[in-house]
N, C-alpha and C. Protein backbone atom coordinates (compact mmCIF):
# COMPACT_ATOMS: atom_id res chain seq x y z
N UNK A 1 28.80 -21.22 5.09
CA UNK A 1 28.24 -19.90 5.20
C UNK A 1 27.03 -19.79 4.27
N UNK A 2 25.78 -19.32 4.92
CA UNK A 2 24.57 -18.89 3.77
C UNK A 2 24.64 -18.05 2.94
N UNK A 3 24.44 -18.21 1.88
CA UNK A 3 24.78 -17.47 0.80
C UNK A 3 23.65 -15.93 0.94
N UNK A 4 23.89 -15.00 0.71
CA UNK A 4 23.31 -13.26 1.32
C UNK A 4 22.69 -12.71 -0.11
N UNK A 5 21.26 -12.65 0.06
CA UNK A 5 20.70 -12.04 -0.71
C UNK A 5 20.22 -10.49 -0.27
N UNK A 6 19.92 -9.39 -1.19
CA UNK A 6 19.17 -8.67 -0.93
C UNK A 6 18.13 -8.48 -1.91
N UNK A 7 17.16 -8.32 -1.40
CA UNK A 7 15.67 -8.14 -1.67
C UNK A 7 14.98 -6.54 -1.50
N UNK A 8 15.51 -5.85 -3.33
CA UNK A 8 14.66 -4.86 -3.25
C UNK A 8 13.14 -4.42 -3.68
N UNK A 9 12.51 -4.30 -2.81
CA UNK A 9 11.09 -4.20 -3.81
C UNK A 9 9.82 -3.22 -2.39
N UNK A 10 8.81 -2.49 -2.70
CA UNK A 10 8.36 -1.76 -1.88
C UNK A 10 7.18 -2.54 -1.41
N UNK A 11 6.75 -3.59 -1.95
CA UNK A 11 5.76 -4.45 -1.71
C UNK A 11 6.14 -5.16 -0.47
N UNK A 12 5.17 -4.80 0.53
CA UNK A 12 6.02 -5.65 2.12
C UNK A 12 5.26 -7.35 1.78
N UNK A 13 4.33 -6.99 1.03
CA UNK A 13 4.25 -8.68 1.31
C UNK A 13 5.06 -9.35 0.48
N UNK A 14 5.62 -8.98 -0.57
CA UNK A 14 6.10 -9.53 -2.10
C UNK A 14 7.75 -9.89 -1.19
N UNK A 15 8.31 -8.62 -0.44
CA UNK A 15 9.54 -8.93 0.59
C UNK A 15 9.02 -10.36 1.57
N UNK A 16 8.14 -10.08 2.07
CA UNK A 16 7.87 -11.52 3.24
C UNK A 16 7.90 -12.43 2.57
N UNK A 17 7.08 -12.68 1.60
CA UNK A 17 6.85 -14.16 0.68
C UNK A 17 9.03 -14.34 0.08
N UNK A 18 9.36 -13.44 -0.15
CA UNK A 18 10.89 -13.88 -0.80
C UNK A 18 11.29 -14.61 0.40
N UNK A 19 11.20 -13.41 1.42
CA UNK A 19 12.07 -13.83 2.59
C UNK A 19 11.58 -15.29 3.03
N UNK A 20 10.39 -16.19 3.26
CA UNK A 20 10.18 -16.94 3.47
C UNK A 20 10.99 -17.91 2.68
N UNK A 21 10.44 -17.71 1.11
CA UNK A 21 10.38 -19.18 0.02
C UNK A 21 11.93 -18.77 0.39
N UNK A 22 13.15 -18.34 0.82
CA UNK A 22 14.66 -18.61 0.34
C UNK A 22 15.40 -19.21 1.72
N UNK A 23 14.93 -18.44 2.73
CA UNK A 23 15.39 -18.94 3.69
C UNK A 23 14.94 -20.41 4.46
N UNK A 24 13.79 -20.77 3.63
CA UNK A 24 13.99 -22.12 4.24
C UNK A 24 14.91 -22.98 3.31
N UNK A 25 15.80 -22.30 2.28
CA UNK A 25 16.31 -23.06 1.38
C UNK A 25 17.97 -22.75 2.10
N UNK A 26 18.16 -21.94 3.73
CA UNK A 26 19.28 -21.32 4.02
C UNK A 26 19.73 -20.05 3.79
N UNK A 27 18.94 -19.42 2.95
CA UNK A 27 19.78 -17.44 2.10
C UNK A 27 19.41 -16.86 3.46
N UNK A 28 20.74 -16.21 3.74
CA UNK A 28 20.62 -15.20 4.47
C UNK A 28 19.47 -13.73 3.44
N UNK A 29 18.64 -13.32 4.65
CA UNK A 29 17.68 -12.86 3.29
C UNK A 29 17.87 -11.33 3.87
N UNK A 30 18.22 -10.06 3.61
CA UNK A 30 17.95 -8.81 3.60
C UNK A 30 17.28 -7.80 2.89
N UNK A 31 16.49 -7.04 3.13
CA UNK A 31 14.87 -6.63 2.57
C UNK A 31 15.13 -5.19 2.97
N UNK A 32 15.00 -4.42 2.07
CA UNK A 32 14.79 -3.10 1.30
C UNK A 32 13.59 -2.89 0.70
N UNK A 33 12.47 -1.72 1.40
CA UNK A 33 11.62 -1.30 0.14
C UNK A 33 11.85 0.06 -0.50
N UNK A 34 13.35 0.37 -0.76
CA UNK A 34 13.39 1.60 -1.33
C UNK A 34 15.31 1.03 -1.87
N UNK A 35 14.87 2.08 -3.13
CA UNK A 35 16.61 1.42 -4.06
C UNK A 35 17.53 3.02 -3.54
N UNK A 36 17.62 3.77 -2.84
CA UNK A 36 18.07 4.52 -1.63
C UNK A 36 19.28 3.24 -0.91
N UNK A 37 17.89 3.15 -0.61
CA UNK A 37 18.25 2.39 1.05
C UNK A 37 19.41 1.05 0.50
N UNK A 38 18.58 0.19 -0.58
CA UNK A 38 19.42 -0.70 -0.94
C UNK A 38 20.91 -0.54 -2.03
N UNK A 39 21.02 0.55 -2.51
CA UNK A 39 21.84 1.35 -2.89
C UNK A 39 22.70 1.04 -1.68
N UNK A 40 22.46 1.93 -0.78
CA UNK A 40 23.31 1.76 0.24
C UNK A 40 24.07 0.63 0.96
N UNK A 41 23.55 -0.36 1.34
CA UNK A 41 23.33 -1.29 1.90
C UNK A 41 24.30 -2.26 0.85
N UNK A 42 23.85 -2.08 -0.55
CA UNK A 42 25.40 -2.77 -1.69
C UNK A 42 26.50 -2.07 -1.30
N UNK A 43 26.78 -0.99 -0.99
CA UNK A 43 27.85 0.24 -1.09
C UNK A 43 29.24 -0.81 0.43
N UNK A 44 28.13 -1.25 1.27
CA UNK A 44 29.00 -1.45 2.47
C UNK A 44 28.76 -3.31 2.79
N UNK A 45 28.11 -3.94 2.18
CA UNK A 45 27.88 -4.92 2.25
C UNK A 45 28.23 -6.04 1.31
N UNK A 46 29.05 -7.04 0.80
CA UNK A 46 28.72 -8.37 0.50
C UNK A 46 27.88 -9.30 -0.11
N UNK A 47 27.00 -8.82 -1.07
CA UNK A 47 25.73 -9.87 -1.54
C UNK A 47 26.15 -10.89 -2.28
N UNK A 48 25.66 -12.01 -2.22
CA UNK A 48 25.85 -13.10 -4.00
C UNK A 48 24.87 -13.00 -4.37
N UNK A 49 23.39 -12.27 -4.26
CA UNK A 49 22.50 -12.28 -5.07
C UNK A 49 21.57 -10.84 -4.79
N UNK A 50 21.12 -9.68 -5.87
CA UNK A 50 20.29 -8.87 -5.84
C UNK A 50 19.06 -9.24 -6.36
N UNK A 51 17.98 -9.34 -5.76
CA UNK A 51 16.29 -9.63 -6.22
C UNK A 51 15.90 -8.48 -6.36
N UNK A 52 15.55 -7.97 -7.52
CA UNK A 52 14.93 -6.32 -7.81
C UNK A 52 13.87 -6.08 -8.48
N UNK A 53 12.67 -5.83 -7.56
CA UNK A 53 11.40 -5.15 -8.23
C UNK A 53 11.79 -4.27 -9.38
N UNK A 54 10.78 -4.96 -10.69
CA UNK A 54 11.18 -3.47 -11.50
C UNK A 54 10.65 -2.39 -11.63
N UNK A 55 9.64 -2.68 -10.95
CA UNK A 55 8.66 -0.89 -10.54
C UNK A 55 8.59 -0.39 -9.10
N UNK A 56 9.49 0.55 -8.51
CA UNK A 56 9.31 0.78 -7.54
C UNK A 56 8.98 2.54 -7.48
N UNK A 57 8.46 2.49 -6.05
CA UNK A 57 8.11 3.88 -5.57
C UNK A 57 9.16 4.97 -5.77
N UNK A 58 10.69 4.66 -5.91
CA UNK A 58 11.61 5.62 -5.88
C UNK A 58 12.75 5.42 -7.03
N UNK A 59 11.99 4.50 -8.05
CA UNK A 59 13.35 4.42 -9.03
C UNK A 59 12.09 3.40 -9.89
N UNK A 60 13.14 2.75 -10.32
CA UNK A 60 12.60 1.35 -11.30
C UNK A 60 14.24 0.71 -11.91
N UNK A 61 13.82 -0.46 -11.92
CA UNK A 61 15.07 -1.19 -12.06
C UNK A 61 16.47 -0.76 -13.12
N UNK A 62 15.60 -0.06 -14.23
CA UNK A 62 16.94 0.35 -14.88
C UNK A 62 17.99 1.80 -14.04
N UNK A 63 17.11 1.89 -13.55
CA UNK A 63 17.88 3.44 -12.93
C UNK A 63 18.54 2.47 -11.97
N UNK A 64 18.41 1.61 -11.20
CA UNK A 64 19.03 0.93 -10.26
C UNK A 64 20.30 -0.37 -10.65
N UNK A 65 19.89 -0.77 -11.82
CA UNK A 65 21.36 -1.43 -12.73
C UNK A 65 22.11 -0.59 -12.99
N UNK A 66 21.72 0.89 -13.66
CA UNK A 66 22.80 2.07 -13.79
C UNK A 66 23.50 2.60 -12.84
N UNK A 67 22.66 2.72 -11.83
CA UNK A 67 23.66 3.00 -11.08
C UNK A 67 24.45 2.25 -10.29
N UNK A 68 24.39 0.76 -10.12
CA UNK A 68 24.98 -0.37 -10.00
C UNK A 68 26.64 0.00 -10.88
N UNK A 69 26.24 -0.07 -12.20
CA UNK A 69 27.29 0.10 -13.00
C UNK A 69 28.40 1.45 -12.95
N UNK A 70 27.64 2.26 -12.53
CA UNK A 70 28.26 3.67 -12.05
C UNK A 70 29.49 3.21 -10.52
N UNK A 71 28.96 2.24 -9.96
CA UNK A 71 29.50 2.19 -8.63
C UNK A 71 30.52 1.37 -8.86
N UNK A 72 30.60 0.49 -9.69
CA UNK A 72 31.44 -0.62 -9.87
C UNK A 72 30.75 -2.27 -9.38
N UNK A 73 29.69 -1.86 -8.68
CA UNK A 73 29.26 -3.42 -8.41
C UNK A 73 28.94 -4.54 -8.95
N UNK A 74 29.48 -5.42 -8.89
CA UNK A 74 29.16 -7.11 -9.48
C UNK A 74 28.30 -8.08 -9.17
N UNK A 75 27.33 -7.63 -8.15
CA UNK A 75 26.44 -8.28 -7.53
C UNK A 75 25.86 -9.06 -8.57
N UNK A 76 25.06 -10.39 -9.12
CA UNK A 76 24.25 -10.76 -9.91
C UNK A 76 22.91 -10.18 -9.86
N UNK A 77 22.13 -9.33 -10.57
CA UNK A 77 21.01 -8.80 -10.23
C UNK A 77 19.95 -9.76 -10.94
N UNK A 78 18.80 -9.86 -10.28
CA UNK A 78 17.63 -10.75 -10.75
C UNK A 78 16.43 -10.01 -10.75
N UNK A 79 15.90 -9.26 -12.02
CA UNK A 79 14.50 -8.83 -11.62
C UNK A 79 13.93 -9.59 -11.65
N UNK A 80 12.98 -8.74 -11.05
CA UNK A 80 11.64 -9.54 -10.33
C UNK A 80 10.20 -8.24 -11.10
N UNK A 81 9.52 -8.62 -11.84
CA UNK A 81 8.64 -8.11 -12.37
C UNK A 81 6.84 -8.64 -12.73
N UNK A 82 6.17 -7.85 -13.02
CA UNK A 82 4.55 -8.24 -13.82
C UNK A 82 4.35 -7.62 -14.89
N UNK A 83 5.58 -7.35 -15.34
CA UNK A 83 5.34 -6.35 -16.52
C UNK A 83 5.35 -7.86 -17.83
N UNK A 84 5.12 -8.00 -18.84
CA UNK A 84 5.42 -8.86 -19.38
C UNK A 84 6.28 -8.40 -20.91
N UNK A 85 6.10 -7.64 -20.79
CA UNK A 85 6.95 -6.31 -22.03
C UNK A 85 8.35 -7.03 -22.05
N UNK A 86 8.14 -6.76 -23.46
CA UNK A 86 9.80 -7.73 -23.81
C UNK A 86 10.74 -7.02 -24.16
N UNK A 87 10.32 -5.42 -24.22
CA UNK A 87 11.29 -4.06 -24.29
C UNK A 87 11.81 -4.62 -22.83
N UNK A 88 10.99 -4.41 -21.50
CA UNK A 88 11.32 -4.41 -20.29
C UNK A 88 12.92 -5.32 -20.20
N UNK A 89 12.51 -6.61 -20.43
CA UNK A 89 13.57 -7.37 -20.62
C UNK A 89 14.67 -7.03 -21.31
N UNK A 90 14.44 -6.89 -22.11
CA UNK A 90 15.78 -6.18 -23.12
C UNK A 90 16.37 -5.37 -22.49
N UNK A 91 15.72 -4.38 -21.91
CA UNK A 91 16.45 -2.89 -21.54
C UNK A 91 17.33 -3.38 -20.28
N UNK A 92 16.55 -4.56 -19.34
CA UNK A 92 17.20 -5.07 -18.35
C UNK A 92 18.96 -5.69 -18.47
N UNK A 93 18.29 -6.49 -19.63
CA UNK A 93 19.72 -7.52 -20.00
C UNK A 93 20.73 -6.64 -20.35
N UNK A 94 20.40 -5.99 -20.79
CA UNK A 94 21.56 -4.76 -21.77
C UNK A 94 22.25 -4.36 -20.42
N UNK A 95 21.79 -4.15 -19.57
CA UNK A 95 22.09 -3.61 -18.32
C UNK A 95 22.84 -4.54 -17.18
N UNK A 96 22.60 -5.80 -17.76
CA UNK A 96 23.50 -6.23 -16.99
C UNK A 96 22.31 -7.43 -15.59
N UNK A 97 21.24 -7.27 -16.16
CA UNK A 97 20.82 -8.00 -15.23
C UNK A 97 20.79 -9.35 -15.64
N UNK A 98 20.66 -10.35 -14.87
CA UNK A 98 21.46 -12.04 -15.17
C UNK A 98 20.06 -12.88 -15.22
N UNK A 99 18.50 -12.39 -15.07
CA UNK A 99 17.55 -13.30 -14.57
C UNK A 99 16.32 -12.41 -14.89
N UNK A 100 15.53 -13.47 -14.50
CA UNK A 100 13.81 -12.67 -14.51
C UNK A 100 13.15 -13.65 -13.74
N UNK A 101 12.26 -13.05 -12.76
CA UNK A 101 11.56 -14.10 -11.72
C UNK A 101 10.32 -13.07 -12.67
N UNK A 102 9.28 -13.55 -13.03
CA UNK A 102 7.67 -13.01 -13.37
C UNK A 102 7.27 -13.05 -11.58
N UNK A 103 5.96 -11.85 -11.68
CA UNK A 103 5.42 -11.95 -10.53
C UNK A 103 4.22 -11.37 -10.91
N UNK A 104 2.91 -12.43 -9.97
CA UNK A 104 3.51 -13.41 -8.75
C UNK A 104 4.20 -14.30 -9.36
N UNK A 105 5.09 -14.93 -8.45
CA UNK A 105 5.74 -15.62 -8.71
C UNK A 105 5.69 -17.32 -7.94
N UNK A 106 6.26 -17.92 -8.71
CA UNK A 106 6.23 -19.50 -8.26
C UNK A 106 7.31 -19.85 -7.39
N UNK A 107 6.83 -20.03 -6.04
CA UNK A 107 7.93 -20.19 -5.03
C UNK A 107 9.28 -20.82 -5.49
N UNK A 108 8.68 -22.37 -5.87
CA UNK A 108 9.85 -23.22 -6.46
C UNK A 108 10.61 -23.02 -8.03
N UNK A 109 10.17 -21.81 -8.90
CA UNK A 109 11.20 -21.23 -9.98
C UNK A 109 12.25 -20.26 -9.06
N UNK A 110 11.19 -19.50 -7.77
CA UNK A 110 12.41 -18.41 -7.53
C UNK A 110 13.49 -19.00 -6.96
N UNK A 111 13.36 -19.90 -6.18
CA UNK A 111 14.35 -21.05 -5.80
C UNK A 111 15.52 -21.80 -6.60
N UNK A 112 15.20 -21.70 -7.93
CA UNK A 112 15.72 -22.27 -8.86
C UNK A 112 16.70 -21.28 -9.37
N UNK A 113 15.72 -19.60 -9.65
CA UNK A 113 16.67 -18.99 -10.06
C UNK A 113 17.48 -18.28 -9.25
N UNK A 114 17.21 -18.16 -8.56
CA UNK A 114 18.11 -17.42 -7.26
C UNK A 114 19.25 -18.78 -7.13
N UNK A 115 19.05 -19.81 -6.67
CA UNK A 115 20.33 -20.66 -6.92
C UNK A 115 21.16 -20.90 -7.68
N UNK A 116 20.51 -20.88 -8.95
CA UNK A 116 21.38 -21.00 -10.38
C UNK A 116 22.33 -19.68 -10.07
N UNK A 117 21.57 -18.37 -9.76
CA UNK A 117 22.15 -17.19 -9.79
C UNK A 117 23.36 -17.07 -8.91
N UNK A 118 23.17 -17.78 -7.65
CA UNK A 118 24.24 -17.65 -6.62
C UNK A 118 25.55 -18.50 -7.10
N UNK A 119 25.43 -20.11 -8.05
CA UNK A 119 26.06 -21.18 -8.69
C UNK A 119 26.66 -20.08 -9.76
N UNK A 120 26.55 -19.03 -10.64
CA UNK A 120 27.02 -19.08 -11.34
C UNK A 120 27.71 -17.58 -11.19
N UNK A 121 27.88 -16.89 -10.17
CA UNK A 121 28.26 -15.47 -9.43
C UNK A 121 29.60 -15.48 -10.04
N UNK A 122 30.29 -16.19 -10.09
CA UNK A 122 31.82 -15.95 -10.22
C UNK A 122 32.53 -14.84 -11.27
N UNK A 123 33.09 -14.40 -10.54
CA UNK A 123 33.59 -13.24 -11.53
C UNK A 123 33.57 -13.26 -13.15
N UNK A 124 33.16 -12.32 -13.35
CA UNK A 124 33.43 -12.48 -15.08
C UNK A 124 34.68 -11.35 -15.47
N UNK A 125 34.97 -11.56 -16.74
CA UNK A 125 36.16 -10.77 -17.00
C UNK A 125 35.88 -9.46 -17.10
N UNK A 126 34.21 -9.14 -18.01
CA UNK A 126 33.46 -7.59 -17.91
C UNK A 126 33.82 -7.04 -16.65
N UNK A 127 32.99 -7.82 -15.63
CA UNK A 127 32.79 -7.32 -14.52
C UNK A 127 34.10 -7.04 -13.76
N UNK A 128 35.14 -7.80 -13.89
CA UNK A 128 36.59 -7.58 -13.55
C UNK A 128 36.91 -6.10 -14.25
N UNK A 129 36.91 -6.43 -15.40
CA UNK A 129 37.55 -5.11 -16.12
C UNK A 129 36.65 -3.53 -15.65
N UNK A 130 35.27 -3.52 -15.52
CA UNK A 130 34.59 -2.47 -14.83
C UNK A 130 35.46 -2.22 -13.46
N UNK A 131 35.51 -3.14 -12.57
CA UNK A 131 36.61 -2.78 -11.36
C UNK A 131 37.51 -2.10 -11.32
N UNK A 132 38.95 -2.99 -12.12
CA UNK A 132 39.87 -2.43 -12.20
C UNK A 132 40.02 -0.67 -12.73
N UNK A 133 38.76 -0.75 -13.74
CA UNK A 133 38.52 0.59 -14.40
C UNK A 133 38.69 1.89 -12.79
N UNK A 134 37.73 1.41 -12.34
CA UNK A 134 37.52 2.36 -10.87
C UNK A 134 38.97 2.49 -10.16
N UNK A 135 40.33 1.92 -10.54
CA UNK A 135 41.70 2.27 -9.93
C UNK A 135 42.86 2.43 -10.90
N UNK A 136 42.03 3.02 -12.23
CA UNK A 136 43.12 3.56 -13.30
C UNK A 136 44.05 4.73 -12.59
N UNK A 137 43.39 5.34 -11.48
CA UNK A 137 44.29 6.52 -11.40
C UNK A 137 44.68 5.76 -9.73
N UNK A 138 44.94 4.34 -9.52
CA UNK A 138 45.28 3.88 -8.41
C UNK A 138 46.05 4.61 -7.57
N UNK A 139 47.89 4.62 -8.02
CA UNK A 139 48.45 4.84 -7.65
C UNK A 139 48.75 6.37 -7.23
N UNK A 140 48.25 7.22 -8.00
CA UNK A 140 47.93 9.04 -7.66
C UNK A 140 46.66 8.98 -6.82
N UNK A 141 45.95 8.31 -6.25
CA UNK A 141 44.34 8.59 -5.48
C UNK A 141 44.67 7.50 -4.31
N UNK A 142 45.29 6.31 -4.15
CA UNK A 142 45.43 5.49 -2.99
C UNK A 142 44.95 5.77 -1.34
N UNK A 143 46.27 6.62 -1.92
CA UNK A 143 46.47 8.06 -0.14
C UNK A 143 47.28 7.06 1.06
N UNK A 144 47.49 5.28 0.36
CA UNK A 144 48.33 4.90 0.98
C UNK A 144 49.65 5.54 0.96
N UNK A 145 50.27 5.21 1.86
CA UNK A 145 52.38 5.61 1.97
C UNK A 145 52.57 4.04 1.10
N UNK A 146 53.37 4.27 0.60
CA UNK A 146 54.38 3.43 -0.23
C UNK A 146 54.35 3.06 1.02
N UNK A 147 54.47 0.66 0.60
CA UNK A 147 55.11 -0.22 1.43
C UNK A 147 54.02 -0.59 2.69
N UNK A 148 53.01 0.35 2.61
CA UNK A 148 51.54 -0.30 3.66
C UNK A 148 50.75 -1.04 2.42
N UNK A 149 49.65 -1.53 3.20
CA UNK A 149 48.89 -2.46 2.71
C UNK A 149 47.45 -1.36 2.04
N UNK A 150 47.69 -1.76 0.84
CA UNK A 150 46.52 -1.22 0.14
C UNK A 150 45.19 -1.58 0.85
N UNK A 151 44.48 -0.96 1.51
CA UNK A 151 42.72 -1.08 2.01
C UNK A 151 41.37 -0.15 0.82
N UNK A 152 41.55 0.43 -0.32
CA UNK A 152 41.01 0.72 -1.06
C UNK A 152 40.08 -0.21 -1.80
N UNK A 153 41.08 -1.85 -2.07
CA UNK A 153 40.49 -2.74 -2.71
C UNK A 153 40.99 -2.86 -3.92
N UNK A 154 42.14 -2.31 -4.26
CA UNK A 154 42.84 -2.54 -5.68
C UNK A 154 43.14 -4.13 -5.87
N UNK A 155 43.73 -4.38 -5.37
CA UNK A 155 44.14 -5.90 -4.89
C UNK A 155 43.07 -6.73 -5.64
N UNK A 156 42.04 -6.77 -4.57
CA UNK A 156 40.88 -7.54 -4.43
C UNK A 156 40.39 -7.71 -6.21
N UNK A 157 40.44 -6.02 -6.52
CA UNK A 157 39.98 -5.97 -8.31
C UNK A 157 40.69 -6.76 -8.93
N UNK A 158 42.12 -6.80 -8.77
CA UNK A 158 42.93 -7.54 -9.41
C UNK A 158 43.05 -8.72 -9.33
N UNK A 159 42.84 -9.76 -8.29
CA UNK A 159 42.46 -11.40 -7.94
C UNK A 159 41.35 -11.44 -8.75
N UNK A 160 40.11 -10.66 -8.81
CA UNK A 160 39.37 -10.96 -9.45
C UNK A 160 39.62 -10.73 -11.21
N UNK A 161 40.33 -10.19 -11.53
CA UNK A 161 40.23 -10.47 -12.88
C UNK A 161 41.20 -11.44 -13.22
N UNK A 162 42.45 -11.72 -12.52
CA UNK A 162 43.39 -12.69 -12.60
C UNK A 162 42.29 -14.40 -12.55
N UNK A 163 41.49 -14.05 -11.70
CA UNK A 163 40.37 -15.47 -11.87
C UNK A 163 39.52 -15.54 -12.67
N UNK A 164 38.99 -14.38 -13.22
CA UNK A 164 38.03 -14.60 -14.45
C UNK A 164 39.07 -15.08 -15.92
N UNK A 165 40.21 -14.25 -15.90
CA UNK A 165 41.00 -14.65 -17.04
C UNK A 165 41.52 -16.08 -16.96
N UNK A 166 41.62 -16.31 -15.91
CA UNK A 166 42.25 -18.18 -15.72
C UNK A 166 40.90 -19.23 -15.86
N UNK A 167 39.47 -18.52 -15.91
CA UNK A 167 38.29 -19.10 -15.99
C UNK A 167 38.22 -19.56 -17.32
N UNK A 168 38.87 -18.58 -17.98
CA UNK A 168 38.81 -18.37 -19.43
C UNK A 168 39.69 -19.84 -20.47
N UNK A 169 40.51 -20.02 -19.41
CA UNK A 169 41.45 -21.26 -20.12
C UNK A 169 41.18 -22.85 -19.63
């Protein structure tokens, strides 16, 4: 299976050039020029990798890691920036983002880091424990009947931190 990126950024050419340099490397590539839209699109979708402009028309990347973190998502996020500000960076990492592509950018680094990024996705225990956080009040909010199959995703939170903690040993 190709590994599923999304690509937020409002620049249609800065989206074409990603979409090109990854998919001839196989990434399923999906392209957003608004953090709305790609907001959304995490909410119901599957990624192993987020590529995120950090200046966009309707946000900028920290408002878009926050609210990442607000949602519960684990996606690996990778900005993608021209800012060269080392506040920028900072404020990023703090936040949870895993990378920095500079832009423009060099076809064969984004390649590098977007792979490293997808190689090293695996749950972490943070990111486990943010999950589970979202089903402290599991069992009062479910709305399952006792004895059906949980579809909320409690479960799922819980494999995942049971694998980050066994990562751990």
């Amino acid at each position: 299976m190709s590994p599923k990126v999304l690509v937020i950024d409002d620049d249609e050419v800065a989206l074409d050039l990603v979409e090109e340099v990854l998919a001839k490397d196989g990434w399923a590539v999906t392209k957003s020029t608004s953090t709305a839209k790609g907001l959304e699109m995490l909410q119901f979708t599957p990624y192993d990798v987020l590529l995120l402009d950090y200046y966009l028309e309707d946000g900028d990347a920290v408002s878009v890691l926050n609210k990442l973190r607000q949602i519960g998502s684990t996606v690996p996020v990778v900005v993608m920036t021209a800012s060269d500000s080392q506040k920028v960076a900072v404020q990023c990492f703090r936040l949870g983002a895993v990378d920095f592509v500079p832009k423009p950018f060099d076809a064969d680094f984004l390649r590098i880091v977007a792979r490293r990024t997808y190689e090293n996705r695996g749950p972490s225990l943070r990111d486990s424990v943010l999950r589970l956080l979202q089903f402290s009040k599991h069992r009062d909010d479910c709305g399952v009947a006792k004895g059906a199959e949980c579809t909320c995703g409690f479960e799922a939170a819980v494999s995942g931190a049971r694998e980050a903690i066994e990562g751990l040993f």
